[in-house]
Protein backbone atom coordinates (compact mmCIF):
# COMPACT_ATOMS: atom_id res chain seq x y z
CA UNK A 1 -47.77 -25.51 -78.22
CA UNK A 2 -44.65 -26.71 -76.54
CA UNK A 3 -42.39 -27.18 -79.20
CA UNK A 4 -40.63 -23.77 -78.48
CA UNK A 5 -39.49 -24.86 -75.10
CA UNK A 6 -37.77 -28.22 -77.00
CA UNK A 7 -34.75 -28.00 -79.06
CA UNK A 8 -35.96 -30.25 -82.11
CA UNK A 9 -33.12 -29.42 -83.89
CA UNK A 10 -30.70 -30.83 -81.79
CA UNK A 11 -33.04 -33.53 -81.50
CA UNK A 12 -32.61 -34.41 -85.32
CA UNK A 13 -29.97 -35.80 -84.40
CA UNK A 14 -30.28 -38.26 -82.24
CA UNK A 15 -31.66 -41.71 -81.55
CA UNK A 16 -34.89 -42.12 -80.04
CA UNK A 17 -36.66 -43.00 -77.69
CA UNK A 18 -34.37 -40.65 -74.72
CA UNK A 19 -35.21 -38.57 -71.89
CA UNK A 20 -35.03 -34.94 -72.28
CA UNK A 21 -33.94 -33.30 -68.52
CA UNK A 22 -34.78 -29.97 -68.32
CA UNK A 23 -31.98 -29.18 -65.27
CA UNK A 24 -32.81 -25.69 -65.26
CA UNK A 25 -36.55 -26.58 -63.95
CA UNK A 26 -34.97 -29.08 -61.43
CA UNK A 27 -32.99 -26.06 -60.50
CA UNK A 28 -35.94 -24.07 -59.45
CA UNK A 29 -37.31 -26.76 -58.01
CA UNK A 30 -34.52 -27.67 -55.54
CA UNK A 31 -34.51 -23.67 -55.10
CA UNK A 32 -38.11 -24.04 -53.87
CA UNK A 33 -37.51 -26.92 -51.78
CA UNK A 34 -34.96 -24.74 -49.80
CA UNK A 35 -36.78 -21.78 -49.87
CA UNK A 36 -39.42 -23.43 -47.57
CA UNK A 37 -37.47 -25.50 -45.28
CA UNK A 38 -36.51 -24.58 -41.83
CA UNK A 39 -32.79 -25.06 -41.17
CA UNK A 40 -33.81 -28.05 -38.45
CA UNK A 41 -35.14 -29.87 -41.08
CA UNK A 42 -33.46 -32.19 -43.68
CA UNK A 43 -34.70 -33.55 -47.31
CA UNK A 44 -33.21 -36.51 -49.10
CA UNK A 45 -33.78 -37.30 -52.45
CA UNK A 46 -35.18 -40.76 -52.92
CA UNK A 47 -33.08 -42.06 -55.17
CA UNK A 48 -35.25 -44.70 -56.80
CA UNK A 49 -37.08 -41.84 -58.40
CA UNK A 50 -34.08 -41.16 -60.94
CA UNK A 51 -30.68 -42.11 -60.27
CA UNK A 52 -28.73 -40.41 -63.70
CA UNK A 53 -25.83 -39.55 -62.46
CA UNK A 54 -25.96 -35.76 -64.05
CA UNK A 55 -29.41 -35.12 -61.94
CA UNK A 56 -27.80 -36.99 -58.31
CA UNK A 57 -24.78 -34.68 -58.78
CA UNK A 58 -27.10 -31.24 -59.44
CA UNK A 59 -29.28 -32.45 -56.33
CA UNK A 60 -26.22 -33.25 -54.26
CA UNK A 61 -24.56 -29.89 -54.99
CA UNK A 62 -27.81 -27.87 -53.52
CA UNK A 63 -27.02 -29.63 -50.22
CA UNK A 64 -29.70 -32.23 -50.33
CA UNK A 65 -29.36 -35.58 -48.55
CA UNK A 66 -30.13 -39.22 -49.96
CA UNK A 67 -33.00 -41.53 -49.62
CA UNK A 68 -31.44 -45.09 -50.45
CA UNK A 69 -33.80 -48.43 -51.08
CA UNK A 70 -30.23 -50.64 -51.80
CA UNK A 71 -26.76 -50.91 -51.64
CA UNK A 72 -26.25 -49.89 -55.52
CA UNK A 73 -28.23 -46.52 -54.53
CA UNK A 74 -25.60 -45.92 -51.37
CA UNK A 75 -23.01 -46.18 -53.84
CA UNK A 76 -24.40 -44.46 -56.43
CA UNK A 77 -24.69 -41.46 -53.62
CA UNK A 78 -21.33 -41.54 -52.84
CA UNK A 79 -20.08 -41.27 -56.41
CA UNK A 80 -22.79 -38.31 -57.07
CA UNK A 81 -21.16 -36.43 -54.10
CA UNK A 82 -24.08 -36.84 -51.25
CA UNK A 83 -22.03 -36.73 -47.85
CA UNK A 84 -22.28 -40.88 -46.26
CA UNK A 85 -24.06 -38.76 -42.70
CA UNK A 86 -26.98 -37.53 -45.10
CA UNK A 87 -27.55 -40.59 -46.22
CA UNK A 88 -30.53 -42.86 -44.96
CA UNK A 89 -31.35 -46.38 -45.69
CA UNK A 90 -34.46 -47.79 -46.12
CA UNK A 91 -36.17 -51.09 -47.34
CA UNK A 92 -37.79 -54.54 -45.95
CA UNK A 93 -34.64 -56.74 -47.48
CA UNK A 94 -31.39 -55.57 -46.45
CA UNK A 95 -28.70 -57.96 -47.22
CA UNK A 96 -25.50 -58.61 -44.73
CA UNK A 97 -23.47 -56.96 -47.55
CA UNK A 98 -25.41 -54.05 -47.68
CA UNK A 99 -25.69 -53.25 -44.01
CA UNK A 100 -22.07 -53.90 -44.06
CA UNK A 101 -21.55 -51.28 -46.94
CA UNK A 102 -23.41 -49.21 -44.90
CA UNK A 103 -21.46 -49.07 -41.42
CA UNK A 104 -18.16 -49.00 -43.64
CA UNK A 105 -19.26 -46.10 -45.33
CA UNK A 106 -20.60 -44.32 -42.19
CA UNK A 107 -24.35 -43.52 -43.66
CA UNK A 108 -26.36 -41.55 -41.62
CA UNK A 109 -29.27 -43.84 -40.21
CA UNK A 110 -30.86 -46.94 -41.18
CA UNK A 111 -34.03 -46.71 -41.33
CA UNK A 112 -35.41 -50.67 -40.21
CA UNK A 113 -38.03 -52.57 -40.77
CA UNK A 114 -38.66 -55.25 -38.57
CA UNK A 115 -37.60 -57.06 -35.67
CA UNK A 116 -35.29 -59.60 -37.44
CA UNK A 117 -33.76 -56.77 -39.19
CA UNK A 118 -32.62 -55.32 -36.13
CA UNK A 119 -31.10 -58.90 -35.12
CA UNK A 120 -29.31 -58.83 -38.33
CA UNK A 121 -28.19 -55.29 -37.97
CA UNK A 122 -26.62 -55.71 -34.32
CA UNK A 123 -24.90 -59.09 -35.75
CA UNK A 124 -23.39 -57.68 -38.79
CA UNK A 125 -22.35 -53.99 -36.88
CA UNK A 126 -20.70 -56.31 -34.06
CA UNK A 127 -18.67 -58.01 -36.48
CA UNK A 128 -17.91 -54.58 -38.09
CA UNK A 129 -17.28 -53.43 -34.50
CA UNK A 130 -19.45 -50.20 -35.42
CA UNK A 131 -22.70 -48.88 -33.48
CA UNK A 132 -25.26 -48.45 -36.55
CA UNK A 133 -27.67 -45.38 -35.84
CA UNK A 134 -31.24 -46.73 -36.63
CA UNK A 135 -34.22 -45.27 -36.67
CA UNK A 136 -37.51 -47.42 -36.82
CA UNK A 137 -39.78 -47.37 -39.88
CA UNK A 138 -43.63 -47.48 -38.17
CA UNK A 139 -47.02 -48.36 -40.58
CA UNK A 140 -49.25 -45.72 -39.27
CA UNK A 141 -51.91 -47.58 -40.78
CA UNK A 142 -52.95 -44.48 -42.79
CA UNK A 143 -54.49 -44.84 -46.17
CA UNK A 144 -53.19 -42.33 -48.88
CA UNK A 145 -55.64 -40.91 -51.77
CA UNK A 146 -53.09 -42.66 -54.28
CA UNK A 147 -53.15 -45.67 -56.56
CA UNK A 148 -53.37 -48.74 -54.63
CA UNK A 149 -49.76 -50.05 -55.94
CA UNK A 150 -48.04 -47.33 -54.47
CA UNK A 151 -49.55 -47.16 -51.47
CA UNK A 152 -47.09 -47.96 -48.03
CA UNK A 153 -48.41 -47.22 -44.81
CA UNK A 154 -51.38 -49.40 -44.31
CA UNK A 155 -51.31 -52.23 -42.08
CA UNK A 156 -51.87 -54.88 -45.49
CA UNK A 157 -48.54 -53.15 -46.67
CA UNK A 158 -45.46 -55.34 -46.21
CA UNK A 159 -43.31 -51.70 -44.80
CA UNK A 160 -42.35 -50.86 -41.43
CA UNK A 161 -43.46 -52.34 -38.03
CA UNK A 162 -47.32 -52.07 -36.60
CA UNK A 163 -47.22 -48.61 -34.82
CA UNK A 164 -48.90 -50.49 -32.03
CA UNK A 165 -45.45 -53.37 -31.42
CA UNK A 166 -42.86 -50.33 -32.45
CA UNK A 167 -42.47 -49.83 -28.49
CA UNK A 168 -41.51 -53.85 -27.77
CA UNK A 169 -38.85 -53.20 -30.42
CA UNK A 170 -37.25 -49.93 -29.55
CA UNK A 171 -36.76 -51.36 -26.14
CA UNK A 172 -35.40 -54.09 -27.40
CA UNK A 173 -32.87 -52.01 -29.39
CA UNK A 174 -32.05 -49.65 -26.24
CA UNK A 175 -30.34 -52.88 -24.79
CA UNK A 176 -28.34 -53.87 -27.82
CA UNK A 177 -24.53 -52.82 -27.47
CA UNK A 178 -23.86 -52.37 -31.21
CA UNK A 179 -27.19 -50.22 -32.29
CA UNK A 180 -28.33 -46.87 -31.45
CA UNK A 181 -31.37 -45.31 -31.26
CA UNK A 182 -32.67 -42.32 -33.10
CA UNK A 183 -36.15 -41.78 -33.88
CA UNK A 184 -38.92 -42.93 -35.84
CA UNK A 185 -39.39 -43.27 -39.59
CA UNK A 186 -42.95 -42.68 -41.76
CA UNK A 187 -43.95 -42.91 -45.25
CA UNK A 188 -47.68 -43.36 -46.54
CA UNK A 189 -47.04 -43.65 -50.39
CA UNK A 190 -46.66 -41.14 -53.53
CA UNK A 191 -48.22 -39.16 -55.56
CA UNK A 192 -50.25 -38.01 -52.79
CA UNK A 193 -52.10 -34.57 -53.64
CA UNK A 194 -54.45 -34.52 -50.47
CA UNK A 195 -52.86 -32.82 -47.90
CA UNK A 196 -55.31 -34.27 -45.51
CA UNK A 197 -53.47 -37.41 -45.36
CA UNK A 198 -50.69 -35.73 -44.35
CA UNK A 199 -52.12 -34.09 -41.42
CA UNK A 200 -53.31 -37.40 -40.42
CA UNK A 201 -49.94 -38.84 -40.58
CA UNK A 202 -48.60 -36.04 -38.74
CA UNK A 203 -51.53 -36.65 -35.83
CA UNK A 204 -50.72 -40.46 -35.63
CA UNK A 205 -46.97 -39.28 -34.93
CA UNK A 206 -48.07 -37.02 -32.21
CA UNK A 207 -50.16 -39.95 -30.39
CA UNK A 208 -47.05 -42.27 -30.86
CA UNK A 209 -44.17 -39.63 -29.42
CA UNK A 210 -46.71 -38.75 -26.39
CA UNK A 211 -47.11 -42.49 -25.77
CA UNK A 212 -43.73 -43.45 -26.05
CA UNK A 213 -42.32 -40.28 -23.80
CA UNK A 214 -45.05 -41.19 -21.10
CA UNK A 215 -42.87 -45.07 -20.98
CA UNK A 216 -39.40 -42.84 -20.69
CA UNK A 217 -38.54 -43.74 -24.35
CA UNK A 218 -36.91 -39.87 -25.90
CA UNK A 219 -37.77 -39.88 -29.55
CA UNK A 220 -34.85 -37.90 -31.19
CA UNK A 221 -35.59 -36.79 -34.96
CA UNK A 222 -38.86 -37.75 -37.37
CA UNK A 223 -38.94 -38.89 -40.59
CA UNK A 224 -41.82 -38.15 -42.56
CA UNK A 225 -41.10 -39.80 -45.94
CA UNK A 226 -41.95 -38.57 -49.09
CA UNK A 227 -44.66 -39.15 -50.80
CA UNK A 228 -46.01 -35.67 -52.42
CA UNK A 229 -47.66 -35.27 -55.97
CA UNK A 230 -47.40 -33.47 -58.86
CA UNK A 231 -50.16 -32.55 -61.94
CA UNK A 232 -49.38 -34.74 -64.33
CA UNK A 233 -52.09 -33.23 -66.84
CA UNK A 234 -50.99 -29.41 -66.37
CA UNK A 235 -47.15 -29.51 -66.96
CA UNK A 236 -46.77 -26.33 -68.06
CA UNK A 237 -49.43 -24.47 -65.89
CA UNK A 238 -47.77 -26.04 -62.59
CA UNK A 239 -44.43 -27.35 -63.43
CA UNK A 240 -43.03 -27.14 -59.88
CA UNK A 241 -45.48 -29.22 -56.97
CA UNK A 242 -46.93 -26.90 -54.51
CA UNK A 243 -44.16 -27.42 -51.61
CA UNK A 244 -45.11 -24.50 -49.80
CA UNK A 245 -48.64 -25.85 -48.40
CA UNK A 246 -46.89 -29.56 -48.21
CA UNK A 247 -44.26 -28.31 -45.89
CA UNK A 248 -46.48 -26.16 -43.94
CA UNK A 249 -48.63 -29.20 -43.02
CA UNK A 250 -45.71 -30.47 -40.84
CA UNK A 251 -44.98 -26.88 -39.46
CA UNK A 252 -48.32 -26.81 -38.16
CA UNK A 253 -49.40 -29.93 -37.27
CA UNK A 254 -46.19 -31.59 -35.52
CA UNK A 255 -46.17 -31.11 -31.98
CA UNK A 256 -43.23 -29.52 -30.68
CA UNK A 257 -39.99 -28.47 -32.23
CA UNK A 258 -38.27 -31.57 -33.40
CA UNK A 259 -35.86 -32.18 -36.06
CA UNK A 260 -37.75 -33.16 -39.19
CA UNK A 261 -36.36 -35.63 -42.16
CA UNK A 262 -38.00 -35.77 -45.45
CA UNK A 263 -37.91 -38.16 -48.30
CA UNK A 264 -38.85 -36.85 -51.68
CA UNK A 265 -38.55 -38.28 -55.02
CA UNK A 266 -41.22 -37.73 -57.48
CA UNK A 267 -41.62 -34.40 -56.81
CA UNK A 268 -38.00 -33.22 -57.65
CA UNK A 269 -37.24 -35.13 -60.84
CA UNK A 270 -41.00 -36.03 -62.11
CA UNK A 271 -41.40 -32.25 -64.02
CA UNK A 272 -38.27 -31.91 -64.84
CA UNK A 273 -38.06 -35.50 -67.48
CA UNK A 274 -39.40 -35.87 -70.74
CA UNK A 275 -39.63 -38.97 -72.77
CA UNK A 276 -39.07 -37.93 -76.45
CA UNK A 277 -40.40 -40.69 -79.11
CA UNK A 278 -40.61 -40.56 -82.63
CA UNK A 279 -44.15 -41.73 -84.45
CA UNK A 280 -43.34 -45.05 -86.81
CA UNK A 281 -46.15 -45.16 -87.98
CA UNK A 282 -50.11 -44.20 -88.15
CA UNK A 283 -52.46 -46.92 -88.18
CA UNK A 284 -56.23 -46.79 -89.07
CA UNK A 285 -58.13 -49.31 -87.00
CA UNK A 286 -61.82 -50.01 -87.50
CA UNK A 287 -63.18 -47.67 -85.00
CA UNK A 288 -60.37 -45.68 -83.76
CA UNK A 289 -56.15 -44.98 -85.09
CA UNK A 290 -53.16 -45.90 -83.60
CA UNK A 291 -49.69 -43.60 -83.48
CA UNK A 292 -47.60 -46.44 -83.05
CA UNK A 293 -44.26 -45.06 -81.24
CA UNK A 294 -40.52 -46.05 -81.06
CA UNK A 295 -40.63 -45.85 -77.65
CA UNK A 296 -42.42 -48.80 -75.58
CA UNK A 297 -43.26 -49.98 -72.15
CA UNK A 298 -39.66 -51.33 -71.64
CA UNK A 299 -38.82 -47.03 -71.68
CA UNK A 300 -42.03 -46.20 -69.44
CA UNK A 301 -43.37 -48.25 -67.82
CA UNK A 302 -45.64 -46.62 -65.37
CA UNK A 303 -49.01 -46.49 -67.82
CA UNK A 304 -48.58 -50.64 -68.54
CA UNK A 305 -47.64 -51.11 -64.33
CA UNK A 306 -50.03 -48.40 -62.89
CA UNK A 307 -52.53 -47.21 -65.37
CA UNK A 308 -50.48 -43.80 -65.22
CA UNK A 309 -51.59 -40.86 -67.02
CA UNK A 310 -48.95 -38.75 -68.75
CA UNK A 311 -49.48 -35.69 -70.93
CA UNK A 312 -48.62 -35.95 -74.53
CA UNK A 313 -47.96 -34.10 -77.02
CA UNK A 314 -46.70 -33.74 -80.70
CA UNK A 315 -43.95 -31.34 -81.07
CA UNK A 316 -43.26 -31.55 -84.73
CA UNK A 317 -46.98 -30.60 -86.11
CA UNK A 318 -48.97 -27.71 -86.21
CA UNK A 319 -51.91 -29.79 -87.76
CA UNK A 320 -55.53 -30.47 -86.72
CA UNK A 321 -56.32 -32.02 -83.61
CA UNK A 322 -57.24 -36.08 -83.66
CA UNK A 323 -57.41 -38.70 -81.23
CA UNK A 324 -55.18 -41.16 -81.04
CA UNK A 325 -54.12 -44.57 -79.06
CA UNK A 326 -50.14 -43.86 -78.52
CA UNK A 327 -48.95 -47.28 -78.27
CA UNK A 328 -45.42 -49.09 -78.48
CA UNK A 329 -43.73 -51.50 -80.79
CA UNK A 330 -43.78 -54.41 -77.45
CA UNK A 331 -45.21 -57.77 -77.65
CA UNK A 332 -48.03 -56.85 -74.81
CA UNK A 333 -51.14 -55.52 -74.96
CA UNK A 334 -50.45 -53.74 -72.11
CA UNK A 335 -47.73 -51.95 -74.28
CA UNK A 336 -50.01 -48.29 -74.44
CA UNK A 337 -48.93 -44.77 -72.89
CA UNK A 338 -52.35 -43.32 -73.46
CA UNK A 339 -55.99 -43.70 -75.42
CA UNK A 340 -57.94 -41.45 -77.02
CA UNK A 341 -55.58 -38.72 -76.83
CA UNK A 342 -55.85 -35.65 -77.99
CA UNK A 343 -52.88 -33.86 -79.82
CA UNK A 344 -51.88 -32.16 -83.45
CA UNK A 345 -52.04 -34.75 -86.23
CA UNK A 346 -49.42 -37.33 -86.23
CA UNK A 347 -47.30 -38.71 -89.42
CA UNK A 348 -44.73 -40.72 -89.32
CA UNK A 349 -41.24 -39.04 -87.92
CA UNK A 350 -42.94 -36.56 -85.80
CA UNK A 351 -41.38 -35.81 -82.34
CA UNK A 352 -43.50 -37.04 -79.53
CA UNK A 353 -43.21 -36.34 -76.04
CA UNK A 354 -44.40 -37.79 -73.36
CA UNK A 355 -44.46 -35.39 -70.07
CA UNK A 356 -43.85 -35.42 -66.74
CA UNK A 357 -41.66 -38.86 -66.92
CA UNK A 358 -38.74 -37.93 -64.68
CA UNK A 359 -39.68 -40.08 -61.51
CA UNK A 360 -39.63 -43.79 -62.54
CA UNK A 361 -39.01 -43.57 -66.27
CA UNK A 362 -35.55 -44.18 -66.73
CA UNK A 363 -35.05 -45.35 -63.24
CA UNK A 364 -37.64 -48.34 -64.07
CA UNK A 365 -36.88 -48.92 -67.76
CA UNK A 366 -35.55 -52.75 -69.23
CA UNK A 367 -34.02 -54.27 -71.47
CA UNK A 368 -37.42 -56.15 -72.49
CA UNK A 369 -37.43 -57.51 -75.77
CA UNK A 370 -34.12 -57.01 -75.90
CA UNK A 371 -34.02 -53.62 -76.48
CA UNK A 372 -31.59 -51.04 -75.54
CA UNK A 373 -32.09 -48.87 -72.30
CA UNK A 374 -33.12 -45.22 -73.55
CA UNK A 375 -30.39 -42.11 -73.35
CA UNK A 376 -30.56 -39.30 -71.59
CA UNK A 377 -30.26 -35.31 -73.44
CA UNK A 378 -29.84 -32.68 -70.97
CA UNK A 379 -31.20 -28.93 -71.16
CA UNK A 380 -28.05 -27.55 -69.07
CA UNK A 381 -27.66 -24.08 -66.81
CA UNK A 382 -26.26 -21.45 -68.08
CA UNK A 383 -24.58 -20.00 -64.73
CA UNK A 384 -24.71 -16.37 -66.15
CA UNK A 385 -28.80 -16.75 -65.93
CA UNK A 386 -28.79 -17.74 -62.21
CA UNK A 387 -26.93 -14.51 -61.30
């Protein structure tokens, strides 16, 4: 049982549905992210993955850089403490404002997308009178052994340029006063736990920096995105993803010695998050019962969006085991975190929590029917037990 590792009774106390961050896991985990990386390289948290400001602040402080989807995540960055040169932005629809935000705050790269991004780009830095450093996000065309919604780097996928054009468009860029070329951008999708996509990734790179360098076109640095998975059904067996044999696909399989960029997200925050729910109430259907939860798909909403499975678990009973559908109190029938599952028997008031929920929990959560956004209860570091 888990309910050791959870301090119910400081939960007692306080309004549910919230997340429970366990910062001394994220800890270890950014402690194992810089165990394995070589001092050429550089990771950036994606900040669409969780951007509390207690967790951007902890990840900042280990020395990590930012992954930024919009303007609101640049500044958000800034305010946590991430330096503006480890900062990269990425996304399809980059308004003038937040290019301009961007170049003002002297970010690191911008990562583009398309052709008439770079137009935009060289407009809005020659009004800034800046030179923006780009680098150019290329759709390998790779599929990823991931769910189909969170897939990115297949050519159906609305990301990045057609690794077969990206050459028209860097030269195009090499004759524009106000941009600067860098290097190349990649990412495949998430919650990726075959590492054989990776190593095709990492060969479509090689075939594009050969063909490129044979036309006189220097690549400078790589970035390889994100995109790595964690086991969301063994929490507490592997409660840190295996980063060792993820980075050591790129140590072996990128040619040469260049300057890898990474882009990780889920992986970080994901283990480290817990969504804590009270039960309202049990119901008794004809064939199978419901725990009906105070938290719903407005607090989590990747089971309704992506058929996500998250382990869960009753801390506040020691009882027989039953199945249950854990539902919430939305309008939708879509409103349903997991069926037939498995846990200690449920009354009404128990503590239920829902694991794994770090990445895209409270980063994704609305205001749908109304309802208030959930809070966030941290597990802090005690300094003394790092020593």
């Amino acid at each position: 049982m888990l309910k050791g590792n959870y301090p119910l009774e400081r939960f007692s106390g306080i309004n549910t549905p919230f997340y429970f961050y366990d910062l001394p896991l994220l800890q270890k985990t950014l402690d194992a992210i810089t165990q394995e990386t070589r001092a050429s390289w550089k990771v950036h948290y994606a900040l669409k993955a969780n951007a509390n400001p207690v967790i951007l602040q902890l990840i900042a402080k280990a020395g990590f850089g930012a992954d930024c989807v919009s303007g609101g995540e640049i500044r958000a960055a800034l305010g946590a403490g991430f330096a503006p040169e480890s900062i990269v932005y990425a996304g399809v629809g980059k308004a003038d404002w937040e290019i301009r935000l961007g170049l003002e705050e002297g970010i690191g790269r911008f990562n583009v997308e398309s052709e008439a991004e770079l137009e935009v780009i060289e407009d809005v830095a020659a009004a800034c009178g800046s030179v923006a450093p780009v680098s150019f996000r290329v759709n390998p065309d790779i599929g990823a052994h991931t769910l189909a919604g969170i897939t990115t780097g297949l050519a159906e996928n609305k990301f990045g340029i057609y690794h077969a054009q990206v050459d028209t468009v860097i030269r195009k860029a090499m004759q524009m006063p106000h941009v600067r070329f860098c290097g190349l951008h990649f990412h495949i999708g998430s919650q990726i736990l075959d590492m054989t996509d990776f190593v095709a990734l990492c060969n479509r790179i090689n075939d594009i920096c050969a063909r490129l360098e044979r036309q006189g076109i220097t690549v400078g640095d790589i970035n390889v995105g994100g995109g790595l998975g964690i086991e969301y059904g063994h929490p507490n067996h592997l409660p840190i993803a295996d980063f060792k044999r993820y980075f050591q696909v790129f140590s072996k399989h990128i040619d040469g010695h260049r300057p890898l960029h990474f882009e990780l997200g889920r992986s970080i925050v994901a283990p480290c998050g817990t969504l804590i729910a009270r039960v309202l109430y049990v119901k008794a259907g004809l064939s199978r019962q419901f725990a009906i939860l105070d938290a719903g798909m407005n607090d989590l909403v990747r089971p309704a969006m992506y058929h996500a499975v998250h382990r869960i678990e009753n801390l506040s009973s020691d009882g027989p085991e039953a199945a249950y559908d854990v539902v919430g109190p939305i309008c939708e029938s879509s409103d349903v975190f997991g069926k037939g599952i498995i846990m200690n028997e449920c009354r009404r008031g128990d503590f239920i929590a829902i694991r794994s929920a770090g990445a895209y929990g409270e980063s994704m959560a609305s205001c749908y029917n109304a309802r208030p956004l959930p809070g966030a209860v941290f597990e802090e570091i005690l300094e003394s037990g790092r020593d």
